[in-house]
C-alpha atoms as a PDB file:
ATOM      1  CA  UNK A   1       2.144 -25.929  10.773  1.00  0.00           C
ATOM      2  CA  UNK A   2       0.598 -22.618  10.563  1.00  0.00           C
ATOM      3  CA  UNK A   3      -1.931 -21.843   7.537  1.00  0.00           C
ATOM      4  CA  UNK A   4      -3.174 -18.429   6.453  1.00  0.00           C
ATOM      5  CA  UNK A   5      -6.010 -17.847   4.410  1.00  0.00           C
ATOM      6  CA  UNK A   6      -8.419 -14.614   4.322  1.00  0.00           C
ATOM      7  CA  UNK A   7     -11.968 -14.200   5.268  1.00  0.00           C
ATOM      8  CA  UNK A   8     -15.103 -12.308   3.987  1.00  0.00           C
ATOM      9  CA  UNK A   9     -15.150 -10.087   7.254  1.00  0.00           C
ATOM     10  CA  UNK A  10     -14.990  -6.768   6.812  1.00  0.00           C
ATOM     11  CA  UNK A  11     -15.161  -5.715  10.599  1.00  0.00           C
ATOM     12  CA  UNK A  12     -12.865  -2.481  11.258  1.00  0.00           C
ATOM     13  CA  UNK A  13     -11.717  -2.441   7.934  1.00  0.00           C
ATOM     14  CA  UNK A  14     -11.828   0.882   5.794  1.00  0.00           C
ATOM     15  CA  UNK A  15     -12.229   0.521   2.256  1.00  0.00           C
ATOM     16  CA  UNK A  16     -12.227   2.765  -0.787  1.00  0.00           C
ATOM     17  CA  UNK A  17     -13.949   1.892  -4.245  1.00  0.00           C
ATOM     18  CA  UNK A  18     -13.060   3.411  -6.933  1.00  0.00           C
ATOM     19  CA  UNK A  19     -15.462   3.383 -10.244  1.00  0.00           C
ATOM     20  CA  UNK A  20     -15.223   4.519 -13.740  1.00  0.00           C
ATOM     21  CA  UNK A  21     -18.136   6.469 -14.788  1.00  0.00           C
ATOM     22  CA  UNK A  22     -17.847   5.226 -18.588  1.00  0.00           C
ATOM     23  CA  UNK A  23     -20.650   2.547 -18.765  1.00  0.00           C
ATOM     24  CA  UNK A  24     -22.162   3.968 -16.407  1.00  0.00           C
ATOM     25  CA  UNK A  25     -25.366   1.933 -16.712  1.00  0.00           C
ATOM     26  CA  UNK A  26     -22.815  -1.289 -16.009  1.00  0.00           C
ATOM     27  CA  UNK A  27     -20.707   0.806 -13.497  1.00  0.00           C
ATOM     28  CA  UNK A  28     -23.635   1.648 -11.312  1.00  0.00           C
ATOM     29  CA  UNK A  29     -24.767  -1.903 -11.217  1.00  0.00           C
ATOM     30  CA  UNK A  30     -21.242  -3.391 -10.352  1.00  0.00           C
ATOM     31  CA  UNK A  31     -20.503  -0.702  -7.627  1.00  0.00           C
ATOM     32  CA  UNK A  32     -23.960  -1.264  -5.902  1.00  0.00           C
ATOM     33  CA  UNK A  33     -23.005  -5.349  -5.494  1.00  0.00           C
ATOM     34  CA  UNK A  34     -19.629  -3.948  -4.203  1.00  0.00           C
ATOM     35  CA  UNK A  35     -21.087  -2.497  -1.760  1.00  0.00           C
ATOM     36  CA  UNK A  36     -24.183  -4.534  -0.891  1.00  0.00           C
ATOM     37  CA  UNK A  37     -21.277  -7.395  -0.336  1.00  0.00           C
ATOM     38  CA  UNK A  38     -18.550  -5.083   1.763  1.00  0.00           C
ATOM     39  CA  UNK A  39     -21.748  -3.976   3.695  1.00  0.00           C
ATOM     40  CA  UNK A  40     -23.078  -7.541   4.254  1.00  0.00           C
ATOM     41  CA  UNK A  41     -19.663  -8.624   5.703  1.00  0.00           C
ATOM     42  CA  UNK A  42     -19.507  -5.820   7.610  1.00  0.00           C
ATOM     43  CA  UNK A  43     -17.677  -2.692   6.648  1.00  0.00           C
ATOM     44  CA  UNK A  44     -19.469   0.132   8.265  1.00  0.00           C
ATOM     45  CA  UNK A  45     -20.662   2.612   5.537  1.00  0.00           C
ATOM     46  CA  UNK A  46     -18.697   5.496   7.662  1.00  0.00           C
ATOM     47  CA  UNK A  47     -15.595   3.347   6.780  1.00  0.00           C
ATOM     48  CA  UNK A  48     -16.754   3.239   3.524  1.00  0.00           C
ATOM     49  CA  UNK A  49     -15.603   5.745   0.262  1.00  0.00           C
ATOM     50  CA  UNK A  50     -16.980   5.808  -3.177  1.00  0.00           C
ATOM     51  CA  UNK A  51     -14.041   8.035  -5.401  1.00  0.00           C
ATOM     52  CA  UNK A  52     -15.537   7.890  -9.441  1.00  0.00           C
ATOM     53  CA  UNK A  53     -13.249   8.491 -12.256  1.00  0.00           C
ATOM     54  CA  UNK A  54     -13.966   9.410 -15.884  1.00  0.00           C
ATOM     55  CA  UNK A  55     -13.133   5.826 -16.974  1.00  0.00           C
ATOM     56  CA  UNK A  56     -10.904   2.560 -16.697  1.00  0.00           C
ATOM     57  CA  UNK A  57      -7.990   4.311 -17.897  1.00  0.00           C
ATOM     58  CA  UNK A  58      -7.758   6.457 -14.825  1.00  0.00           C
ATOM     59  CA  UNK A  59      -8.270   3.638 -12.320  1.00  0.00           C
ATOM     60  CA  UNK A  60      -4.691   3.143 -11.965  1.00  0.00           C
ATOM     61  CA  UNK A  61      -4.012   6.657 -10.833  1.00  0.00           C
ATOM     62  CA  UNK A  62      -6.514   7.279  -8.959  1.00  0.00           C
ATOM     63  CA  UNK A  63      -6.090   3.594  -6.701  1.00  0.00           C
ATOM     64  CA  UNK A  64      -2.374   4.587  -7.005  1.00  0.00           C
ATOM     65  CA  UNK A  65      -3.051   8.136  -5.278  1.00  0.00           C
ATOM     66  CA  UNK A  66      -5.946   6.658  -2.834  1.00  0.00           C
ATOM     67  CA  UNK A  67      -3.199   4.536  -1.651  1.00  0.00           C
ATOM     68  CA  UNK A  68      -0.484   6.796  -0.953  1.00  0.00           C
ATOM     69  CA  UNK A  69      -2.915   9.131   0.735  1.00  0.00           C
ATOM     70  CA  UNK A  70      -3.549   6.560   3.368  1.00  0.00           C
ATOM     71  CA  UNK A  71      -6.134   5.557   5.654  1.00  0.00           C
ATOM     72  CA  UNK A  72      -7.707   2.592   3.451  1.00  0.00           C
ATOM     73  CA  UNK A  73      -7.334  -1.260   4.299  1.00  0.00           C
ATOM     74  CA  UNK A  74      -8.107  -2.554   0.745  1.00  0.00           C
ATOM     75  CA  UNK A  75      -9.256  -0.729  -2.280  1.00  0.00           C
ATOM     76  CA  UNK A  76     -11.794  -2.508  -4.935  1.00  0.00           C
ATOM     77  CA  UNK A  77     -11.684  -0.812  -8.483  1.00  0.00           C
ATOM     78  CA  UNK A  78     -14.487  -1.341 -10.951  1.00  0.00           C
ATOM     79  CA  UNK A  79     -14.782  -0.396 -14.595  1.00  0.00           C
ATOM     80  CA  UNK A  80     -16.270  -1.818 -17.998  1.00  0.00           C
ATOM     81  CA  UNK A  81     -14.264  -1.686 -21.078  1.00  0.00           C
ATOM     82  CA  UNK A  82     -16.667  -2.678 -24.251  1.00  0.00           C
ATOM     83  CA  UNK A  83     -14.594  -3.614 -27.549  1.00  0.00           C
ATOM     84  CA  UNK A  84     -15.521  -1.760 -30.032  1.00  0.00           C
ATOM     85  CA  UNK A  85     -14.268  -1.406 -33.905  1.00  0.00           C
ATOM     86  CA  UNK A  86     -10.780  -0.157 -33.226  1.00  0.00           C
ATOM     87  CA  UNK A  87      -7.936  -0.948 -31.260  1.00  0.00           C
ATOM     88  CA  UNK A  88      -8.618   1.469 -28.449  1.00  0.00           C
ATOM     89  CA  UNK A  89     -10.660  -1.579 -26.398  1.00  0.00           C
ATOM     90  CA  UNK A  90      -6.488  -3.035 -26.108  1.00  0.00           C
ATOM     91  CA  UNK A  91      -4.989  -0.181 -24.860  1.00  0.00           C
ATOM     92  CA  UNK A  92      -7.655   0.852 -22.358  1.00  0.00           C
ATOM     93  CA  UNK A  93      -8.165  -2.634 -21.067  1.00  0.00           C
ATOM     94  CA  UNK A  94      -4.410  -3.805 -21.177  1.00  0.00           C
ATOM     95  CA  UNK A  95      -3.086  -0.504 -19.263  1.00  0.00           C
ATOM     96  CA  UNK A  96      -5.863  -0.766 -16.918  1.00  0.00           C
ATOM     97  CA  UNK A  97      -5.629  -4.396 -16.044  1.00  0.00           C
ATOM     98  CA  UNK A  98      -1.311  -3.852 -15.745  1.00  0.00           C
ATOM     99  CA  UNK A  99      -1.634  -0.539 -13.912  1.00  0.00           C
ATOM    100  CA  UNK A 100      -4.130  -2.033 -11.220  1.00  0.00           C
ATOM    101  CA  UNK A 101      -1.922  -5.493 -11.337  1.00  0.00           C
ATOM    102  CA  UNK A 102       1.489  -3.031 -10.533  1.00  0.00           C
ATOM    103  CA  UNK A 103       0.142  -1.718  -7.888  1.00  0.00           C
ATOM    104  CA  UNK A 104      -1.483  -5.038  -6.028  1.00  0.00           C
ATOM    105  CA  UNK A 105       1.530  -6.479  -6.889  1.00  0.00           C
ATOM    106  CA  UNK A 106       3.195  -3.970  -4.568  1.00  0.00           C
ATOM    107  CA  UNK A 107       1.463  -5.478  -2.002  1.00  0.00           C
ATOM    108  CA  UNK A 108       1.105  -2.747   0.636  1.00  0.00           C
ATOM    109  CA  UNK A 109      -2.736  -2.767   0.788  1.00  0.00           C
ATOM    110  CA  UNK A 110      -4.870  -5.001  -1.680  1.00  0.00           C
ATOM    111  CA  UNK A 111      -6.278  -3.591  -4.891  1.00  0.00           C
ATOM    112  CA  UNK A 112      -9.290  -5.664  -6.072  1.00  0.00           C
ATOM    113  CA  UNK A 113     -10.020  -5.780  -9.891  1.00  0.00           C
ATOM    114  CA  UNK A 114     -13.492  -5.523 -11.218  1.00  0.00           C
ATOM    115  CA  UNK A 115     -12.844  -3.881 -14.512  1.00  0.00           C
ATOM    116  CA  UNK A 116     -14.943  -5.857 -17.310  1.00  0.00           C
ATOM    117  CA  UNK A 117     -13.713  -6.658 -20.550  1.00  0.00           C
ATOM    118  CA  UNK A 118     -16.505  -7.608 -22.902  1.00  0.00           C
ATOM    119  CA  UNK A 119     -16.947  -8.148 -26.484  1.00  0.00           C
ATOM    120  CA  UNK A 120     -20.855  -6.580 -26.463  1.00  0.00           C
ATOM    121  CA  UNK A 121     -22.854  -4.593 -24.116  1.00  0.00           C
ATOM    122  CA  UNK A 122     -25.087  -7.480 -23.426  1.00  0.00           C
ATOM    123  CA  UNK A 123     -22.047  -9.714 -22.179  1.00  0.00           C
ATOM    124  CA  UNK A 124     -21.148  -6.534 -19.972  1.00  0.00           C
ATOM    125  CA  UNK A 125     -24.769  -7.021 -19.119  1.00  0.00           C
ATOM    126  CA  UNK A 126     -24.501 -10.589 -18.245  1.00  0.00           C
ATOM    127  CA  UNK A 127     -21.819  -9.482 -15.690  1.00  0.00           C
ATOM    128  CA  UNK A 128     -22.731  -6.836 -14.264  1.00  0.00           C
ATOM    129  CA  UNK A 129     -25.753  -8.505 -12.152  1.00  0.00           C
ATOM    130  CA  UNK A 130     -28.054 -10.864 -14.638  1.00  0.00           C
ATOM    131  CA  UNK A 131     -26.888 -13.962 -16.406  1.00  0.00           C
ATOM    132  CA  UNK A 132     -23.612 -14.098 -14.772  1.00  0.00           C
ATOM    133  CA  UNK A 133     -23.531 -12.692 -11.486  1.00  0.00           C
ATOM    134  CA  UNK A 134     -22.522  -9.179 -10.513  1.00  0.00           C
ATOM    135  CA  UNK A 135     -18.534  -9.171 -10.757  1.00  0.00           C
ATOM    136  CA  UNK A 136     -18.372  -6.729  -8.641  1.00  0.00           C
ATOM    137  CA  UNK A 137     -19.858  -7.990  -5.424  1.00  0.00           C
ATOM    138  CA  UNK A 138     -17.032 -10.576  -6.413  1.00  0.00           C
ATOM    139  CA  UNK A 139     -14.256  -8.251  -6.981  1.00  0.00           C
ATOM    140  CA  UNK A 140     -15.041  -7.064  -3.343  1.00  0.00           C
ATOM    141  CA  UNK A 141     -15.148 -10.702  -2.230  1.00  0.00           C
ATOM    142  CA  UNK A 142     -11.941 -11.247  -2.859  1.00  0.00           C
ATOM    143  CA  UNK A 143     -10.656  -7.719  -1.610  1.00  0.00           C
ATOM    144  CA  UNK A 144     -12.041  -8.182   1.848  1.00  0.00           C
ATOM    145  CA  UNK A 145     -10.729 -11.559   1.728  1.00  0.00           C
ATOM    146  CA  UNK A 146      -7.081 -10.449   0.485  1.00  0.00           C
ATOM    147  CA  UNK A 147      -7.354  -7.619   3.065  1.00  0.00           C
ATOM    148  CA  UNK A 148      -8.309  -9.983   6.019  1.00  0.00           C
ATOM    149  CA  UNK A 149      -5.260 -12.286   4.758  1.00  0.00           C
ATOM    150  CA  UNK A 150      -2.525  -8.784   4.348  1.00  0.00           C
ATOM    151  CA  UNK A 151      -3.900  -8.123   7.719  1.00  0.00           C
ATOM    152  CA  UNK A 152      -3.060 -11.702   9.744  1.00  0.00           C
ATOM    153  CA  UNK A 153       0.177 -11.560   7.770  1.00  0.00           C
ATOM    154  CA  UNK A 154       1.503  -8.332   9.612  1.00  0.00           C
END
């Protein structure tokens, strides 16, 4: 029987994260666990790219575009989506979440999700490195691992 499961080594592979600059104070704090945690399991920082949007909205299209360009193993996308008094938290949140979903369901390099979805600021808080870890040093957890896995798979 053979068995397949990734691992959190990110030796040789090249990654791309791609952050929404709206929330920036949670942003900043979920993109430096990102890459404290693809650094730690070794992606070199040469094989590493930072590409910022203006929010979550645009993380679809701009993963979808890092994609086709080439030249990435796995690509981690982080955002923070606060719900506010109107319905514009569902529409930002749901098209981000089924755009990013779309295209790691296409499977032809992993697309890690890290966007937030929080009722308050201090939940987004909580997440983004204090109460309740950083999510996304564990958005890029799973992207290495998902990579390693696409990568054995070949």
């Amino acid at each position: 029987m053979k068995e397949f499961e990734g691992r959190l080594d990110g030796t040789g592979l090249r990654v791309a994260v791609v952050v929404a600059r709206f929330n920036e104070m949670i942003t900043d704090q979920l993109l430096a666990g990102a890459v404290d945690c693809l650094v730690r399991h070794g992606v070199s920082r040469d094989d590493l790219e930072v590409i910022r949007v203006p929010g979550a909205w645009e993380l679809p299209g701009a993963c979808s575009r890092v994609r086709a360009r080439g030249g990435v193993d796995a690509i981690v996308a982080l955002g923070c989506v606060i719900r506010g008094a109107t319905p514009h938290f569902d529409y930002v949140a749901g098209e981000a979440a089924a755009g990013l979903g779309a295209l790691n369901r296409q499977g032809e390099v992993p697309v890690g999700f890290g966007v937030l979805t929080t009722d308050t600021l201090e939940q987004a808080l909580g997440r983004a490195g204090t109460k309740a870890g950083n999510k996304g040093r564990e958005a890029a957890e799973a992207t290495l691992e998902m990579a390693t896995l696409y990568r054995d798979l070949s």
